[in-house]
Protein backbone atom coordinates (compact mmCIF):
# COMPACT_ATOMS: atom_id res chain seq x y z
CA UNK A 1 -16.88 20.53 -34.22
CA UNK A 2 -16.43 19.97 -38.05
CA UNK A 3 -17.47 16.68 -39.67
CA UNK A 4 -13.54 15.59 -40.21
CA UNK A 5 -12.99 15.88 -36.96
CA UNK A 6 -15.61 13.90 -35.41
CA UNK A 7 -14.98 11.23 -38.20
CA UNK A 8 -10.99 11.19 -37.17
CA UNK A 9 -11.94 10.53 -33.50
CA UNK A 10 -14.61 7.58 -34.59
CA UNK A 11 -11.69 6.17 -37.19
CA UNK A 12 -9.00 6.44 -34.07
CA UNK A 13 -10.85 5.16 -30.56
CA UNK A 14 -10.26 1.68 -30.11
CA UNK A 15 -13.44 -1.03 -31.00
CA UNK A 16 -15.03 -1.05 -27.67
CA UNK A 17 -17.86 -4.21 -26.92
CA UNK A 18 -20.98 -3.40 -26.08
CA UNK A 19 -21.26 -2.79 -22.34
CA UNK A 20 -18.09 -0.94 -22.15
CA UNK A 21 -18.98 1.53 -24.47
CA UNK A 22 -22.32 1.78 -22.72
CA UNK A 23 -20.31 2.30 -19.51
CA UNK A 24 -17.78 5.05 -21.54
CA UNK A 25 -21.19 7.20 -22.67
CA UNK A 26 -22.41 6.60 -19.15
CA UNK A 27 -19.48 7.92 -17.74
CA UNK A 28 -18.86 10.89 -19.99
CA UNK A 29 -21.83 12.61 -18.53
CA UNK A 30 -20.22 12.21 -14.67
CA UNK A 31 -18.16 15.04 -12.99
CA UNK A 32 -17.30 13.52 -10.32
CA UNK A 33 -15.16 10.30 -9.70
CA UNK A 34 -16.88 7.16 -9.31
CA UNK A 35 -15.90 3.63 -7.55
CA UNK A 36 -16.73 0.52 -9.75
CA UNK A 37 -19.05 -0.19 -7.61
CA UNK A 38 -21.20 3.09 -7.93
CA UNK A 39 -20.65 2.46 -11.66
CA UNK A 40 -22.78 -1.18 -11.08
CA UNK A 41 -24.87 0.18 -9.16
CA UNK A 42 -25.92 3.31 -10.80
CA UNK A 43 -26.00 1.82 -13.81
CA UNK A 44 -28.33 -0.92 -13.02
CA UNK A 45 -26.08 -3.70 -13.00
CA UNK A 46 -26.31 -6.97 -11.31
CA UNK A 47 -22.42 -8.12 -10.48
CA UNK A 48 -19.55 -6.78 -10.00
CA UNK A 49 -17.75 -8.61 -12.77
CA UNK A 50 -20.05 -7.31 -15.32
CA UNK A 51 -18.71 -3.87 -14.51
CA UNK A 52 -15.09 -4.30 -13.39
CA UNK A 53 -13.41 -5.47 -16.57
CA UNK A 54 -14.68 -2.98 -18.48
CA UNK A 55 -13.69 -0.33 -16.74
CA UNK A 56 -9.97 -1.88 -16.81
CA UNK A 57 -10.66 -1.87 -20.47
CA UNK A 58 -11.26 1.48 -20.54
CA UNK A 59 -8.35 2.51 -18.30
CA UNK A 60 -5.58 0.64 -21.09
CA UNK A 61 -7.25 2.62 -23.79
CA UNK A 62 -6.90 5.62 -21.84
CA UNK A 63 -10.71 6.82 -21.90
CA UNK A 64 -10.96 6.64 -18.21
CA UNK A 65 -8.77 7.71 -15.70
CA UNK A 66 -7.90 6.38 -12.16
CA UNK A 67 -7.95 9.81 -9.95
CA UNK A 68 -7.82 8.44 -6.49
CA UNK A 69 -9.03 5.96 -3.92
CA UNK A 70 -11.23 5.49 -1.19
CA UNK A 71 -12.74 3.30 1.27
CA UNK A 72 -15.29 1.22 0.10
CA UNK A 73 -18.34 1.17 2.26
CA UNK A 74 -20.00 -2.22 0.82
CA UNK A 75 -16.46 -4.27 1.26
CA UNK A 76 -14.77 -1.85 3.52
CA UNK A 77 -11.28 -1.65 1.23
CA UNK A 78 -9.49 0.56 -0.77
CA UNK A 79 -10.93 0.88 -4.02
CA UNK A 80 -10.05 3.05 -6.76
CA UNK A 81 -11.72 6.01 -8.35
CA UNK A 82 -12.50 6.70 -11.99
CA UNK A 83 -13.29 9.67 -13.78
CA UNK A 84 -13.79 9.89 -18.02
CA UNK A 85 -10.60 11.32 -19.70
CA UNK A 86 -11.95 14.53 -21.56
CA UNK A 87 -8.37 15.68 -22.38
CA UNK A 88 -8.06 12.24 -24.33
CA UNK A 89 -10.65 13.23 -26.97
CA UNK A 90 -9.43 16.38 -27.45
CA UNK A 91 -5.56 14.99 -27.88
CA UNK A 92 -6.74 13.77 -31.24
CA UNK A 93 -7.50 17.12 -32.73
């Protein structure tokens, strides 16, 4: 990819915080959908909440994507599944 690209799609994503970004590069390298929960956990984290907003964050700005539901074994309900938007980065070019 070509230098003016790469610095187009820096100038262009939104300013993510910390541990949302950390959770977006974390993602990236996923194939497969993911709960919020498998996020936490696989990810080392300690609560829920330190997880769950971000991932909404990253939903509104389009980075991740929700691609389905399923049942949650921990709580037992419907939860939804998330998957990083690839097509998103390549929109910009």
């Amino acid at each position: 990819m070509h230098d003016n690209s790469i610095e187009a799609y820096e100038n262009e994503k939104p300013k993510l915080g910390e541990r949302a970004e950390r959770i977006l590069r974390w993602m990236e390298s996923k194939p497969t959908p993911m709960t919020d929960r498998e996020v936490k956990d696989r990810m080392g984290f300690g609560d829920m909440n330190e997880v769950r907003p971000r991932i909404t964050e990253l939903l509104k700005h389009n980075l991740l994507h929700e691609v389905g539901k399923r049942k949650c074994p921990a709580t037992n309900k419907t939860v939804r599944l998330v998957l990083h938007n690839q097509q998103n980065q390549m929109e910009l070019f």
